[in-house]
C-alpha atoms as a PDB file:
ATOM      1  CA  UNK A   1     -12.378   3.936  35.735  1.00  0.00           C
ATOM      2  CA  UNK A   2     -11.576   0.532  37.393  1.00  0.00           C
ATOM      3  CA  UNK A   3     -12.927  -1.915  39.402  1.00  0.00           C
ATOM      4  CA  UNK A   4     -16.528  -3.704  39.416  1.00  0.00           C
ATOM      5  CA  UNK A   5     -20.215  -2.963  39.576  1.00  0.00           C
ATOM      6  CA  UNK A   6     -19.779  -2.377  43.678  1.00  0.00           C
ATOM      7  CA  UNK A   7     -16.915  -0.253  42.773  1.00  0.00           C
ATOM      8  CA  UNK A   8     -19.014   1.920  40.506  1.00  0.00           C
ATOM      9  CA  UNK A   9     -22.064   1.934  42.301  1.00  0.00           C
ATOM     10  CA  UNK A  10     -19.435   3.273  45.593  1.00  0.00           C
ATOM     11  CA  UNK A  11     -18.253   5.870  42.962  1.00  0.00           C
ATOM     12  CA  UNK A  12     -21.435   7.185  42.433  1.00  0.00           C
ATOM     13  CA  UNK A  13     -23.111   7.283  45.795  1.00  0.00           C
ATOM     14  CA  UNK A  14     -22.007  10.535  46.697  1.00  0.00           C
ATOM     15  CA  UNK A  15     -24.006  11.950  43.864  1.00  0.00           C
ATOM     16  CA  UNK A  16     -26.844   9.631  43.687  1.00  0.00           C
ATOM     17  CA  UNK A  17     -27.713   8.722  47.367  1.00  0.00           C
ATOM     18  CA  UNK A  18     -25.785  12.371  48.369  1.00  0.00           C
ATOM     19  CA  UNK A  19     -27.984  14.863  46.495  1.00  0.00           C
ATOM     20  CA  UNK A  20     -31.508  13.317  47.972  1.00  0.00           C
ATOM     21  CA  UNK A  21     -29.819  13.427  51.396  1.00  0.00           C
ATOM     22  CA  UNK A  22     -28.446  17.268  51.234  1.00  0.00           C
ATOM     23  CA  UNK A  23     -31.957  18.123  49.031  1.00  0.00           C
ATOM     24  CA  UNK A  24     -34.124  16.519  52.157  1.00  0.00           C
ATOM     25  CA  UNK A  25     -32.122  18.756  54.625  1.00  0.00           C
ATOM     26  CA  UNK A  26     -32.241  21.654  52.766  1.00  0.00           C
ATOM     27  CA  UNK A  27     -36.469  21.317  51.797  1.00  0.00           C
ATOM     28  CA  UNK A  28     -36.703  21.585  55.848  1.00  0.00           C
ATOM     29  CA  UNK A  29     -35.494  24.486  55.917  1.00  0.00           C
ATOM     30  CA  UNK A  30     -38.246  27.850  56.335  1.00  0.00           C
ATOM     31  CA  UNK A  31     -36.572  29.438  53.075  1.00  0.00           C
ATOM     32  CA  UNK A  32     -35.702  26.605  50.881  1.00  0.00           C
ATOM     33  CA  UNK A  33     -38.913  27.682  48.627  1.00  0.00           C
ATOM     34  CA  UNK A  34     -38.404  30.965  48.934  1.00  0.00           C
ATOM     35  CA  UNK A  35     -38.188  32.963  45.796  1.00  0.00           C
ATOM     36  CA  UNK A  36     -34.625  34.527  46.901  1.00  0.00           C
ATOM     37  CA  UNK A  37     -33.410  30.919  47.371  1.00  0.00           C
ATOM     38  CA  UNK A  38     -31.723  30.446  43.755  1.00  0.00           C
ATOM     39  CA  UNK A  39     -31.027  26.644  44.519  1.00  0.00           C
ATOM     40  CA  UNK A  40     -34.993  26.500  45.407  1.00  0.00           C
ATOM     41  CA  UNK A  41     -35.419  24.253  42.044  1.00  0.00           C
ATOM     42  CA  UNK A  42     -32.896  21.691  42.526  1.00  0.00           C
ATOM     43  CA  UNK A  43     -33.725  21.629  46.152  1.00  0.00           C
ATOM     44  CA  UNK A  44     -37.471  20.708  44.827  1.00  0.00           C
ATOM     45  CA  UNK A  45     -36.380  18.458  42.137  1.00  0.00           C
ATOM     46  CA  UNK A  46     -34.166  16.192  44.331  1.00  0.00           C
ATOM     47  CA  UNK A  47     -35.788  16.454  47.390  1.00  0.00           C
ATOM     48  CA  UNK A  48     -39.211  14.963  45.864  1.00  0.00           C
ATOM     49  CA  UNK A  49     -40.737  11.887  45.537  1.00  0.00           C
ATOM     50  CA  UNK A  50     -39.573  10.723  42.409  1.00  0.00           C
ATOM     51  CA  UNK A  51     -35.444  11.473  43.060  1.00  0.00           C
ATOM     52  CA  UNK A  52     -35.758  10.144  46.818  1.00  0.00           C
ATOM     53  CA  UNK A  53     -37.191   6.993  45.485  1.00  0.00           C
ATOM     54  CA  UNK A  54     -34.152   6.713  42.779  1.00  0.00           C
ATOM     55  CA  UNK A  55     -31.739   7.466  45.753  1.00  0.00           C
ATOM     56  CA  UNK A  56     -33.559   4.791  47.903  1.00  0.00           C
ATOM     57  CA  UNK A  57     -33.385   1.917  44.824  1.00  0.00           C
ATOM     58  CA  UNK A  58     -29.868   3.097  44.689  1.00  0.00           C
ATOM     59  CA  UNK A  59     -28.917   2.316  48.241  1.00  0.00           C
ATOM     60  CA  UNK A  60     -30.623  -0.604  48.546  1.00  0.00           C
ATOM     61  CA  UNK A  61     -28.887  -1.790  45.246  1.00  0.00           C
ATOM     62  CA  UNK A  62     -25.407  -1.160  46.652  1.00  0.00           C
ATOM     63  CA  UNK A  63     -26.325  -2.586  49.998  1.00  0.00           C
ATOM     64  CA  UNK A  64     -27.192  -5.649  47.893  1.00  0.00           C
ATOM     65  CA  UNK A  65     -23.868  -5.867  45.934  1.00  0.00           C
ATOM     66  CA  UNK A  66     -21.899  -5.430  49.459  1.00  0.00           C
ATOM     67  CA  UNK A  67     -23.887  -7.948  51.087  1.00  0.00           C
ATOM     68  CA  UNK A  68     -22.558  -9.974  47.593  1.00  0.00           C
ATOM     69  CA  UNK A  69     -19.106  -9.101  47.139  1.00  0.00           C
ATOM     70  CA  UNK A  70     -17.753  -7.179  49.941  1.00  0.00           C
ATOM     71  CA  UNK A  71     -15.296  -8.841  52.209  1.00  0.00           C
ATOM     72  CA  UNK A  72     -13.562  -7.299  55.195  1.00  0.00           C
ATOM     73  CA  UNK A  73     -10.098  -7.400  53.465  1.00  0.00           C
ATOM     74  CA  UNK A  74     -12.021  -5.108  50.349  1.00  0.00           C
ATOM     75  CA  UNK A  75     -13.972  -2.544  52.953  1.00  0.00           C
ATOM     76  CA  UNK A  76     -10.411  -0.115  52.870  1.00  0.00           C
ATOM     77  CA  UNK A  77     -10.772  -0.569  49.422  1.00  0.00           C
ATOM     78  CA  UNK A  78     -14.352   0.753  49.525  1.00  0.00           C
ATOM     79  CA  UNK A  79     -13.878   3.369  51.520  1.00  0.00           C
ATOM     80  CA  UNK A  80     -11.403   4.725  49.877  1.00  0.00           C
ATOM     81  CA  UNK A  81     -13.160   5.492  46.446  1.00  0.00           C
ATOM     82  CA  UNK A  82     -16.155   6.458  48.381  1.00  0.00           C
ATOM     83  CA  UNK A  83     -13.848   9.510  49.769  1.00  0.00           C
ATOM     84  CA  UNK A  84     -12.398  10.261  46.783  1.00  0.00           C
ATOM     85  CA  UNK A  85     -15.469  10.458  45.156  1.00  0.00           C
ATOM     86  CA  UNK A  86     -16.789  12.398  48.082  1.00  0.00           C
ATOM     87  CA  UNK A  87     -13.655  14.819  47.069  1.00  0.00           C
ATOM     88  CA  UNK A  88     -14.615  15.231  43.496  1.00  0.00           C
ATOM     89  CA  UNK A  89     -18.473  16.210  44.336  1.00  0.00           C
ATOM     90  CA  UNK A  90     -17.134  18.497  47.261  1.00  0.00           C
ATOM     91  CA  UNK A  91     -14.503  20.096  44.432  1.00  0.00           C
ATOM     92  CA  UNK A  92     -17.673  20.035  41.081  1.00  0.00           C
ATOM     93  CA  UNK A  93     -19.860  22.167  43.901  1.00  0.00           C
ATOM     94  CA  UNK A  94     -16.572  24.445  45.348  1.00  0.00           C
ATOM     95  CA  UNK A  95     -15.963  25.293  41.584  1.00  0.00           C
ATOM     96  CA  UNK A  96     -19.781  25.906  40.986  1.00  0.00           C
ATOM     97  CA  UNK A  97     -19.529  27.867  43.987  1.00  0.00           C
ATOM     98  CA  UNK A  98     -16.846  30.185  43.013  1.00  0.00           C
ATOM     99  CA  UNK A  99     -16.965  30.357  39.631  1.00  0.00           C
ATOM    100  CA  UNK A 100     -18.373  34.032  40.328  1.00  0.00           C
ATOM    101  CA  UNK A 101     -15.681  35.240  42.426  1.00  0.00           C
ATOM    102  CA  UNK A 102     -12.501  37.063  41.062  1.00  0.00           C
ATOM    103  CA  UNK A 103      -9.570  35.381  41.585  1.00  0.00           C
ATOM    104  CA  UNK A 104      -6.203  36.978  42.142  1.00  0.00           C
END
């Protein structure tokens, strides 16, 4: 909600660049087009061609910014909204994750 374009692009790495990275992993695995597998769709869609090169364009574009605007005084800075927003994603998928379970 603050902050500049390398800020923002930070922000939303762990989406972006994180879902063609944990997609990849998972498309290695023997069951990951199974039909049992009910995450086999998103594991397709961001695992293929067309995502991987949006998460690759991505990376490169906030490797470009850093290279830019990031100073050694800003990396805490940097890596600090990149583990928040590592925090959020890891929460979005908990909640996802348990939204099925009864809680007491």
């Amino acid at each position: 909600m603050r902050g500049d374009l390398l800020a923002l692009k930070v922000a939303l790495a762990p989406c972006v660049i994180g879902y063609a990275e944990i997609a990849a992993r998972l498309a290695s695995r023997p069951d990951a087009d199974a039909a049992t597998n009910s995450y086999r769709v998103w594991i397709a869609e961001y695992a293929g061609v067309p995502y991987q090169e949006v998460a690759a364009k991505a990376r490169a574009h906030i490797e470009h910014l850093a290279d830019l605007y990031a100073t050694p005084a800003r990396e805490a800075e940097l890596i600090a909204i990149f583990k928040e927003a590592t925090r959020l994603e890891a929460d979005f998928w908990e909640m996802g994750w348990r939204a099925g379970q009864r809680v007491e």
